[in-house]
Protein backbone atom coordinates (compact mmCIF):
# COMPACT_ATOMS: atom_id res chain seq x y z
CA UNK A 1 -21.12 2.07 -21.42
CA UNK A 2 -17.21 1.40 -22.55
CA UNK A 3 -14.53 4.08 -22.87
CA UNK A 4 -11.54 3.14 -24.22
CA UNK A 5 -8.62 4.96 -23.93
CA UNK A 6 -5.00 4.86 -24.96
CA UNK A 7 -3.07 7.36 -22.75
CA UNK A 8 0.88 8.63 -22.42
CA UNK A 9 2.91 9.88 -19.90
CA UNK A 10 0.17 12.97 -19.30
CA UNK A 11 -2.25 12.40 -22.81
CA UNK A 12 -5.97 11.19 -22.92
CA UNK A 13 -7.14 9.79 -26.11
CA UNK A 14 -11.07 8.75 -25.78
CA UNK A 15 -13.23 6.93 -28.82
CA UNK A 16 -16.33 5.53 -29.00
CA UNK A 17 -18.75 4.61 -26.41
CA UNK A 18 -21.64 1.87 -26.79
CA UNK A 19 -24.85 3.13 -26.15
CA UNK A 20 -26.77 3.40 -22.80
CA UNK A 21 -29.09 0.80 -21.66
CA UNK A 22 -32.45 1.68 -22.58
CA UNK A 23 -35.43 1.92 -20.18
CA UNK A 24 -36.40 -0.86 -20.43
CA UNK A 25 -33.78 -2.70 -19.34
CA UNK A 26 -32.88 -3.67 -15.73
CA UNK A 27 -31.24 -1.35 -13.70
CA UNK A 28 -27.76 -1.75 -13.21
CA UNK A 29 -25.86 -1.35 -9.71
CA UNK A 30 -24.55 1.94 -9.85
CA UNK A 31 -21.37 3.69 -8.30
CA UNK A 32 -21.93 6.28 -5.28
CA UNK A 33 -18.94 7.64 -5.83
CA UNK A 34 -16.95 9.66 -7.73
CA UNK A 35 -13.85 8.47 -8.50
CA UNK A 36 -10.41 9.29 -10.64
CA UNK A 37 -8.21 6.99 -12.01
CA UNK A 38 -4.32 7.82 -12.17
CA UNK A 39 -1.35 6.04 -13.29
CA UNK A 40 2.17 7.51 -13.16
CA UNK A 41 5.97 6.60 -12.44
CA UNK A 42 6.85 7.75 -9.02
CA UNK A 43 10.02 8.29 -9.66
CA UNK A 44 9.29 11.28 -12.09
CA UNK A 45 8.64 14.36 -10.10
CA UNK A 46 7.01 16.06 -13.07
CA UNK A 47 4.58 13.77 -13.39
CA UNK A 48 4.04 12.56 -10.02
CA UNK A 49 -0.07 12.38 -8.55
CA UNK A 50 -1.11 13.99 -11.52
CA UNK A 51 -4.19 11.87 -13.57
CA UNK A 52 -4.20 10.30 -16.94
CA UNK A 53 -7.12 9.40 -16.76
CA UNK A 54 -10.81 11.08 -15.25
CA UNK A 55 -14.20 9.55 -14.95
CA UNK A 56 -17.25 9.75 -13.06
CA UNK A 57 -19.11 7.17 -11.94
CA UNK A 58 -22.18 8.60 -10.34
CA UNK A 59 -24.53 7.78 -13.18
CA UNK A 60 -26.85 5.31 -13.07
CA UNK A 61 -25.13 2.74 -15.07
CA UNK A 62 -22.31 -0.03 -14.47
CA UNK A 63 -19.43 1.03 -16.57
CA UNK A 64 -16.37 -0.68 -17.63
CA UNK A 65 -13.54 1.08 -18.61
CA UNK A 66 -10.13 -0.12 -20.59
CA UNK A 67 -6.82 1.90 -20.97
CA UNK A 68 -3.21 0.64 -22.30
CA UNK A 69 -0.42 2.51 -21.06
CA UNK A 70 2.89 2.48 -22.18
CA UNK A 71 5.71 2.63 -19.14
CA UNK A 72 9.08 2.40 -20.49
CA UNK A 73 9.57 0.00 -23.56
CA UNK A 74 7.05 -2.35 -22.46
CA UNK A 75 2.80 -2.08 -22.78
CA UNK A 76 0.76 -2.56 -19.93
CA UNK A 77 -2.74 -3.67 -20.22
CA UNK A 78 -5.21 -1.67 -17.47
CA UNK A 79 -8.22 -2.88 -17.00
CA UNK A 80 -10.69 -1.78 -14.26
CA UNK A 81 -14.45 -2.36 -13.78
CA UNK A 82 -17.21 -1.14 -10.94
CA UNK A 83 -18.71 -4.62 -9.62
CA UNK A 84 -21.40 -3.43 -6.87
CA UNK A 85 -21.88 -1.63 -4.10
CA UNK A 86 -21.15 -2.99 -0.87
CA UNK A 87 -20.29 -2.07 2.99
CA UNK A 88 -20.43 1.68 2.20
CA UNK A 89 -18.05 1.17 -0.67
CA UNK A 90 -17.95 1.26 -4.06
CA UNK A 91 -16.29 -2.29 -5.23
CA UNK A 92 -13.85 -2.63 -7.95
CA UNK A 93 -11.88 -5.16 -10.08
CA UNK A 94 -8.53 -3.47 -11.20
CA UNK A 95 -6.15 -5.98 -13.27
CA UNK A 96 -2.74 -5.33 -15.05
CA UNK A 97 -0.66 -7.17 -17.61
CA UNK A 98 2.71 -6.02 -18.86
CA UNK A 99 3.45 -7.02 -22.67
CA UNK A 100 6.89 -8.95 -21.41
CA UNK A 101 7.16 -12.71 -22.19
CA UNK A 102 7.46 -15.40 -19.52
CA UNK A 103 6.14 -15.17 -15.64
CA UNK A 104 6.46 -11.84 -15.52
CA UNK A 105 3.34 -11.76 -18.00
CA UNK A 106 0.87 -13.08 -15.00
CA UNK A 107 -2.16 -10.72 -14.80
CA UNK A 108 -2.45 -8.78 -11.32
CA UNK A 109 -5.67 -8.51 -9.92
CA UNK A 110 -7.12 -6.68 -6.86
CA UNK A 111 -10.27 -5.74 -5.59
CA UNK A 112 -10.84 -2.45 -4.23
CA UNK A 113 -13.31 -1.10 -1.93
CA UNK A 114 -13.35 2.99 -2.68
CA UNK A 115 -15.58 5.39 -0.09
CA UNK A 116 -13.60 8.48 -1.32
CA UNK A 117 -10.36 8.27 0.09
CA UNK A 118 -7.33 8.01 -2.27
CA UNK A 119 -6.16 3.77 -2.65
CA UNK A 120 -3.17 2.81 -4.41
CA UNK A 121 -4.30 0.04 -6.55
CA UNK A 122 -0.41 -1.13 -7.97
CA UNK A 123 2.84 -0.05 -7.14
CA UNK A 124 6.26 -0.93 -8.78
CA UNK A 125 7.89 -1.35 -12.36
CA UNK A 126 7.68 2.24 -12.78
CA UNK A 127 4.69 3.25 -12.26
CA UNK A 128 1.75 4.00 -9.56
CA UNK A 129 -1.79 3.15 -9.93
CA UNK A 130 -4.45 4.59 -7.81
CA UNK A 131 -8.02 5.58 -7.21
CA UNK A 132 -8.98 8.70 -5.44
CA UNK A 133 -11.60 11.31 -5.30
CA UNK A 134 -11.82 14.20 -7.30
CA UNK A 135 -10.89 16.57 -4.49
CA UNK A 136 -7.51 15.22 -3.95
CA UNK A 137 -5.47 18.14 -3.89
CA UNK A 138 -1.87 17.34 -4.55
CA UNK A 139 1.33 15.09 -5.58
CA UNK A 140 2.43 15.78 -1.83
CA UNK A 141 -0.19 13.65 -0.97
CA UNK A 142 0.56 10.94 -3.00
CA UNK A 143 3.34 9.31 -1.13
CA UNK A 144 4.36 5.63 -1.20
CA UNK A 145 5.79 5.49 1.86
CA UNK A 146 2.75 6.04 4.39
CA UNK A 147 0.95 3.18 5.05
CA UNK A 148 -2.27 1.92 2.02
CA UNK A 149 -5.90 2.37 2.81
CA UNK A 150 -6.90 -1.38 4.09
CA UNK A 151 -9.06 -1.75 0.70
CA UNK A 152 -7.57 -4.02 -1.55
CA UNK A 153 -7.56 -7.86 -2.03
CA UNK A 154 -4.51 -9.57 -4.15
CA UNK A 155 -5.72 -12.28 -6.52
CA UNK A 156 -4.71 -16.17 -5.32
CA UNK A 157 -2.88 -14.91 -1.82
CA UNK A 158 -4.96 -16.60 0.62
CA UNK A 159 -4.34 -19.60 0.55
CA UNK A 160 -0.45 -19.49 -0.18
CA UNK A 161 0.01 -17.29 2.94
CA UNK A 162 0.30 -20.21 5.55
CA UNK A 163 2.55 -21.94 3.51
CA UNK A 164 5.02 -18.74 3.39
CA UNK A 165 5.27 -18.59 7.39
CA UNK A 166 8.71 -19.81 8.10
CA UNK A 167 10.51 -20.35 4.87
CA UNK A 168 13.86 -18.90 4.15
CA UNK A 169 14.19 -15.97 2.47
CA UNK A 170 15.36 -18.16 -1.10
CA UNK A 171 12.63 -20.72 -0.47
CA UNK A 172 10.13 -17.85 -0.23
CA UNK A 173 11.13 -16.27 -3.51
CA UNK A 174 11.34 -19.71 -5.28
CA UNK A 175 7.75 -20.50 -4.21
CA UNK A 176 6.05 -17.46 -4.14
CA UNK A 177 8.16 -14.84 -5.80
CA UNK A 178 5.58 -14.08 -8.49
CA UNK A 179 2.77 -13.16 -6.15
CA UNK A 180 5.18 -11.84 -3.73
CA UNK A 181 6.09 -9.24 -6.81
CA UNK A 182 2.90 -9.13 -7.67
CA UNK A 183 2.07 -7.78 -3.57
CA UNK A 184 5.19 -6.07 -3.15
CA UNK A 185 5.51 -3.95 -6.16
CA UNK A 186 9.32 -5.01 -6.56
CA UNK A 187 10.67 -4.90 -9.85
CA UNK A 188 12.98 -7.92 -10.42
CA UNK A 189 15.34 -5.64 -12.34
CA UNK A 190 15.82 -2.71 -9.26
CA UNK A 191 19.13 -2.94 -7.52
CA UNK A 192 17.87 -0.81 -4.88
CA UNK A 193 14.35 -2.63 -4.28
CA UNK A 194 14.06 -4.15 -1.17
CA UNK A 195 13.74 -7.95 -1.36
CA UNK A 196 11.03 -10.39 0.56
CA UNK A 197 12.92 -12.01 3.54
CA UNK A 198 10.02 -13.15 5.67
CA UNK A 199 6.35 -13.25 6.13
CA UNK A 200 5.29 -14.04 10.11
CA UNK A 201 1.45 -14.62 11.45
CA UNK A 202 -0.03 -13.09 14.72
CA UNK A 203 -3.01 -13.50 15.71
CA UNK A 204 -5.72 -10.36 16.44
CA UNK A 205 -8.39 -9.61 19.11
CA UNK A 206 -10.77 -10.25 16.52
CA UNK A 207 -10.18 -14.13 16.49
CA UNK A 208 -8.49 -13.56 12.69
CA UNK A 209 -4.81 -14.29 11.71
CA UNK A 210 -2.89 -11.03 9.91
CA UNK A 211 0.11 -11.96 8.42
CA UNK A 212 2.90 -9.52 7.81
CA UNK A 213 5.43 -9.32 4.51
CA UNK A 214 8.68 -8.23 5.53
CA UNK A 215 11.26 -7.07 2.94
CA UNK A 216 14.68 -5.26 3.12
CA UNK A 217 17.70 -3.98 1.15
CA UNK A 218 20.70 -4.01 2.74
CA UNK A 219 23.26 -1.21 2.57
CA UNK A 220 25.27 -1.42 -0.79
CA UNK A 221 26.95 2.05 -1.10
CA UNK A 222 28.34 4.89 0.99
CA UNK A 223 26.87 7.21 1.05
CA UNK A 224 23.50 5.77 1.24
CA UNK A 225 21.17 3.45 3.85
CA UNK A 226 19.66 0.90 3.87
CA UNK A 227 15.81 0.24 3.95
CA UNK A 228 12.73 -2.11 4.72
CA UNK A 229 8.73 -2.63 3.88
CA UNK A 230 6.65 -4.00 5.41
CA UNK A 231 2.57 -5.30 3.94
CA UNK A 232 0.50 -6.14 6.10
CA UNK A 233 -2.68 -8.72 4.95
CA UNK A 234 -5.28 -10.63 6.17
CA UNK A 235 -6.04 -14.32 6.26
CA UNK A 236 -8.44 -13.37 3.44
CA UNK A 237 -5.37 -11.65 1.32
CA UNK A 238 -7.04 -8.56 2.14
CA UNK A 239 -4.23 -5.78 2.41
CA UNK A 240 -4.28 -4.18 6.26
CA UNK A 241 -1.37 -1.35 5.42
CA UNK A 242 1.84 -0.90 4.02
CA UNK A 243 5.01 0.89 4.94
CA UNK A 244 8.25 1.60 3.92
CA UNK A 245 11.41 2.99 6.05
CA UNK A 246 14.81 3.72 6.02
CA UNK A 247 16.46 1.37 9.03
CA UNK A 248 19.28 3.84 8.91
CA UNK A 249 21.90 6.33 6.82
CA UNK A 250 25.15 4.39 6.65
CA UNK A 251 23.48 1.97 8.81
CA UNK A 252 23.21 -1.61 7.49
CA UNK A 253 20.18 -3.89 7.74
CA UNK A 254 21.48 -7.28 9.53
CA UNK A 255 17.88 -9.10 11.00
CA UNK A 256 14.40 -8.77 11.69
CA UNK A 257 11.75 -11.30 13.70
CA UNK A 258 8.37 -11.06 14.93
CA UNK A 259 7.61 -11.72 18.51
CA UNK A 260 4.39 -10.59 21.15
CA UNK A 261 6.05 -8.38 23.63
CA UNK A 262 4.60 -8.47 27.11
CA UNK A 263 5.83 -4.86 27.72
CA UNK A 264 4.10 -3.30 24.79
CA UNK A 265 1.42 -6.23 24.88
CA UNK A 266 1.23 -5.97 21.26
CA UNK A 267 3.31 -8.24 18.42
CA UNK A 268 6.81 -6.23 18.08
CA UNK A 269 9.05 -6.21 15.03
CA UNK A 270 12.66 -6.12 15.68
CA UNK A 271 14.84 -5.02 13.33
CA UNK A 272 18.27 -5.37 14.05
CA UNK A 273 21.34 -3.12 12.49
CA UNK A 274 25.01 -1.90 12.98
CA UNK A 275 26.98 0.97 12.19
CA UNK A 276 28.92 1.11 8.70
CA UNK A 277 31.61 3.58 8.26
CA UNK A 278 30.94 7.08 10.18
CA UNK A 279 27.29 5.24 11.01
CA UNK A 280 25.45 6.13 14.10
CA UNK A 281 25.54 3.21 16.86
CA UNK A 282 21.62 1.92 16.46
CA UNK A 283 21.49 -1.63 16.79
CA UNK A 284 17.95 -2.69 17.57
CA UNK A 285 14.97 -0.64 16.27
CA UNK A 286 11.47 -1.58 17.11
CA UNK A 287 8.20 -1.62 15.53
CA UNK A 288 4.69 -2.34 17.10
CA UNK A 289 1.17 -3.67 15.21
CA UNK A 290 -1.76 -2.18 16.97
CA UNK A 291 -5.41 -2.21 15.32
CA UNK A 292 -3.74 -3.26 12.10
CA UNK A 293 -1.29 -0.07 12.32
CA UNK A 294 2.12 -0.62 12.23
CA UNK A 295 4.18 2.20 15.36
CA UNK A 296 7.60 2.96 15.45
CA UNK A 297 7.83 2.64 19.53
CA UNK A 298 11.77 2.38 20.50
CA UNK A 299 15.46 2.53 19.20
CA UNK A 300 18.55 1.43 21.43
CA UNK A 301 22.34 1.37 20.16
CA UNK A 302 24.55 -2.04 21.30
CA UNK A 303 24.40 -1.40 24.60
CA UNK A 304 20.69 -0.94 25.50
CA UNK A 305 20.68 2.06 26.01
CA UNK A 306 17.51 4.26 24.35
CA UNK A 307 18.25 6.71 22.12
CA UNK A 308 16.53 9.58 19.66
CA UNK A 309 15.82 9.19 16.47
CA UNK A 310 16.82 12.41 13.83
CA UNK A 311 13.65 14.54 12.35
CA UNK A 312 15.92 17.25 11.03
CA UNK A 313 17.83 15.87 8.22
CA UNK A 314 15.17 13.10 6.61
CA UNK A 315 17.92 10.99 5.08
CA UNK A 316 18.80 10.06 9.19
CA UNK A 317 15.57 9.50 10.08
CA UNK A 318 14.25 6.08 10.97
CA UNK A 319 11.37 3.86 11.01
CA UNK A 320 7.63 4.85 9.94
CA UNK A 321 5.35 7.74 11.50
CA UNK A 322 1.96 7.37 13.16
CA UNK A 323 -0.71 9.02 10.76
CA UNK A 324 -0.61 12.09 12.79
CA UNK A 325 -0.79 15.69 11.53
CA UNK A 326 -1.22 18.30 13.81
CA UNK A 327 -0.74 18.52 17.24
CA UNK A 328 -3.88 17.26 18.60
CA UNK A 329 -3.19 14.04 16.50
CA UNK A 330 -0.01 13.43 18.54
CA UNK A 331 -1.32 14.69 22.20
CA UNK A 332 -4.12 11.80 21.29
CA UNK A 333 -1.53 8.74 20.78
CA UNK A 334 0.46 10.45 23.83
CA UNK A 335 -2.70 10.00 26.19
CA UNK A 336 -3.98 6.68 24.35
CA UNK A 337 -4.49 3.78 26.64
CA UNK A 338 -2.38 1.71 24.14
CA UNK A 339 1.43 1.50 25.39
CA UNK A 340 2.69 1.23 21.80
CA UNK A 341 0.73 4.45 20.95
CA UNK A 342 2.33 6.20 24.12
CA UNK A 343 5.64 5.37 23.11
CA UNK A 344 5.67 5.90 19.25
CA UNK A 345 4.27 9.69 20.51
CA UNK A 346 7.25 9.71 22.87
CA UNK A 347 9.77 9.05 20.13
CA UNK A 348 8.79 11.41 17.71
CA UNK A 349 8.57 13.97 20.73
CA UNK A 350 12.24 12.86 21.73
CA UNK A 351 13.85 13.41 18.45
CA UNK A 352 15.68 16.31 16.86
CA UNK A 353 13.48 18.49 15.32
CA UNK A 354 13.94 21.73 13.07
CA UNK A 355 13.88 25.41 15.42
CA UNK A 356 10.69 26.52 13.17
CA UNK A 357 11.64 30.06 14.22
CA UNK A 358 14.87 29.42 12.65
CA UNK A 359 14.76 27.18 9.52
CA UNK A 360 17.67 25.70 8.16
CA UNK A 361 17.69 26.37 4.49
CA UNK A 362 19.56 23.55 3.29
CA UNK A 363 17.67 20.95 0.69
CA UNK A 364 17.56 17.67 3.67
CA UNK A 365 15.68 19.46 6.24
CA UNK A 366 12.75 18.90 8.02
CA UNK A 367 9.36 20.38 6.43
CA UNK A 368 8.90 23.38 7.79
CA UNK A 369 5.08 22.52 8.63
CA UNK A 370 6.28 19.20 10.10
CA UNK A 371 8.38 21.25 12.44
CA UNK A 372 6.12 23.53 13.64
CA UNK A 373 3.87 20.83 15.05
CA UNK A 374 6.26 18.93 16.65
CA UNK A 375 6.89 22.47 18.32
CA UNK A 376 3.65 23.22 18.83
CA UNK A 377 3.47 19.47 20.42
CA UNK A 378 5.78 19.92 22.29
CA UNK A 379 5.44 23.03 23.80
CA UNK A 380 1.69 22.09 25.06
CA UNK A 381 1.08 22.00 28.91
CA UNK A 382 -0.92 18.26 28.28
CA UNK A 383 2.34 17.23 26.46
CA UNK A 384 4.76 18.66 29.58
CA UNK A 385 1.87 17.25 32.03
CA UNK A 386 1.94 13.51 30.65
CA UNK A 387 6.38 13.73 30.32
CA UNK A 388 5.96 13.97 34.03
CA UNK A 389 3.70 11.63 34.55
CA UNK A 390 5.30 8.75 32.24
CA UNK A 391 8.73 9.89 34.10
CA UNK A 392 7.35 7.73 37.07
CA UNK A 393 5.99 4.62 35.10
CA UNK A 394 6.52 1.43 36.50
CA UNK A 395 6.79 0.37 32.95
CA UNK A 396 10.68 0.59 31.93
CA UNK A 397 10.46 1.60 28.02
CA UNK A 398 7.71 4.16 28.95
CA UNK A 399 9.46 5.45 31.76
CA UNK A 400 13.02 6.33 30.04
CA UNK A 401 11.07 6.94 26.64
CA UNK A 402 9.39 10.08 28.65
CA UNK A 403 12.84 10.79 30.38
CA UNK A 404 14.70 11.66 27.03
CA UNK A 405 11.56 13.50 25.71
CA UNK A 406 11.87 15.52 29.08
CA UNK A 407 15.44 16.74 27.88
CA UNK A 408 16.42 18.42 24.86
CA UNK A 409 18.49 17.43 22.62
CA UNK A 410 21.93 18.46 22.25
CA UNK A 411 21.95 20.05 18.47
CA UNK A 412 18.72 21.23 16.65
């Protein structure tokens, strides 16, 4: 069966369909689940998580669907198409093409593998694409900032991803800027998009190679900060996660590398920063990749010293959060045997949170919800019980980590 549809900012236009196979045909593979298509511009609260387009693909037929969707002045050809069933997933083929002339005209291509959970498909020149289940709830869900369901393949990545290790951050644009785009979601034409500076290999306990994209925007007014992303991929091009951060308000981005860290025992991003005008003094912030997660495990100003990071007002918050949401989430990654995981609990337990008793009302403030778990987290006799424990470490970074989580902060 083929739908086509041609559909606006929040329209549906449907025409019509060819007819089903008849019985006697073969039977086609057949989706198990059911599954919603969405495209919108993220940037447009109005519109923001809410679907264009429906369909359901529990019959017992291989569809193929085709949309065009206009973003801006530009078309956009959407294509997707259900290819088989496979390791508990449904398996699709998703490609785009914008309308514009030259490179930028290159078809994007990924393959997804959808079990029900929500995967963004494309990100970036205005608009979100995504696949999700009918029961996601809400736009607050939809944000492009936590990390991508490890589902999706990018077209022709593979085998250019050992040749990016090393480059500079020009020769990796002039070489591989299209599929970089193409990975990223960048727009070429976004002053404020962060830009692909380098891509570093580790290797995992599984024997496999993942290779991490690392892109940043520097700071370029005050007030303002400046920003990083990070994609994280297989050797096969298969995307691991995604994240994007603010490395600091009135804080400029200066460096980043990629080393294993015998503390942590885990490969450690360091980003390194400095103060702009009235900017607080963070110089080094640090990032861990565990089980193809990326933790936010420690932040020191120029001196060494360790200090909190700032829940309260979200535009001085840094780095990325564990996927944790309630306070059993966080008491597991504060008891995990992984260091990293013990010390990215620690810093979110260390910073300034919101008195949930005593809200502040103004429009950058913590979420309300958020701050009643950290509360709740922090008020727990496991949480107090492991502070106390961790105070003793032999391990330095765990040992002051737990030390400033023992002691409040001085403003809330």
């Amino acid at each position: 069966m083929q739908i086509i549809g041609t559909f606006f900012s929040l329209s549906l236009t449907t025409h019509a369909a060819s007819p089903l196979p008849s019985p006697a045909e073969e039977p086609l593979p057949r989706p198990k689940y059911k599954a919603v298509i969405e495209c919108y511009n993220p940037n447009d609260d109005f519109g923001r998580g809410m679907p264009m387009l429906s369909f359901d693909q529990t019959g017992g037929h291989t569809y193929r669907k085709y949309g065009t969707t206009f973003i801006y002045p530009r078309a956009e050809e959407l294509n997707w198409e259900f290819l088989r069933h496979e390791a508990k997933a449904d398996v699709y083929e998703f490609t785009r093409r914008f309308s514009a002339d030259g490179a930028e005209n290159r078809a994007e291509r990924r393959i997804v593998w959808f079990s029900g959970e929500r995967i963004v498909v494309f990100r970036g020149r205005g608009q979100t694409v995504a696949i999700r289940s009918p029961q996601f709830q809400g736009p607050e869900d939809a944000s492009d900032d936590t990390n991508s369901t490890p589902a999706t393949i990018v077209e022709g990545l593979a085998p250019e991803l050992p040749r990016m290790v090393g480059k500079s951050p020009g020769q990796l644009l002039k070489d591989h800027g299209a599929i970089l785009r193409a990975l990223t979601g960048a727009a070429t034409n976004d002053p404020f998009a962060t830009t692909p500076l380098h891509v570093w290999m580790y290797p995992t306990p599984r024997q496999d190679t993942n290779y991490v994209v690392f892109s940043a925007h520097s700071l370029v007014m005050i007030p303002g900060n400046s920003s990083a992303s990070v994609v994280l991929v297989s050797s096969a091009g298969r995307e691991l996660g995604r994240w994007a951060f603010s490395t600091g308000w009135r804080i400029d981005f200066k460096s980043a590398d990629l080393a294993y860290n015998d503390i942590v025992q885990a490969p450690v991003m360091t980003v390194g920063s400095a103060p702009s005008a009235n900017g607080r003094d963070v110089a080094k912030q640090y990032f861990a990749f565990v089980d193809d997660r990326l933790y936010f495990v420690r932040i020191e100003d120029r001196e060494g010293h360790l200090i909190r990071n700032d829940y309260l007002s979200p535009n001085f918050e840094l780095g990325c959060r564990p996927p944790a949401k309630s306070a059993r989430d966080w008491t597991a990654l504060l008891e995990s045997d992984q260091l990293a995981l013990r010390l990215a609990a620690l810093t979110y337990l260390s910073g300034v949170h919101m008195d949930s008793d005593n809200p502040r009302m103004e429009i950058f403030s913590e979420n309300i919800h958020e701050a009643k778990v950290a509360q709740e987290f922090i008020a727990a006799e496991t949480t107090r019980k492991r502070i106390a424990e961790y105070q003793h470490s032999p391990i330095p970074w765990l040992a002051e980590a737990a030390e400033l989580a023992s002691t409040p902060p001085e403003h809330q």
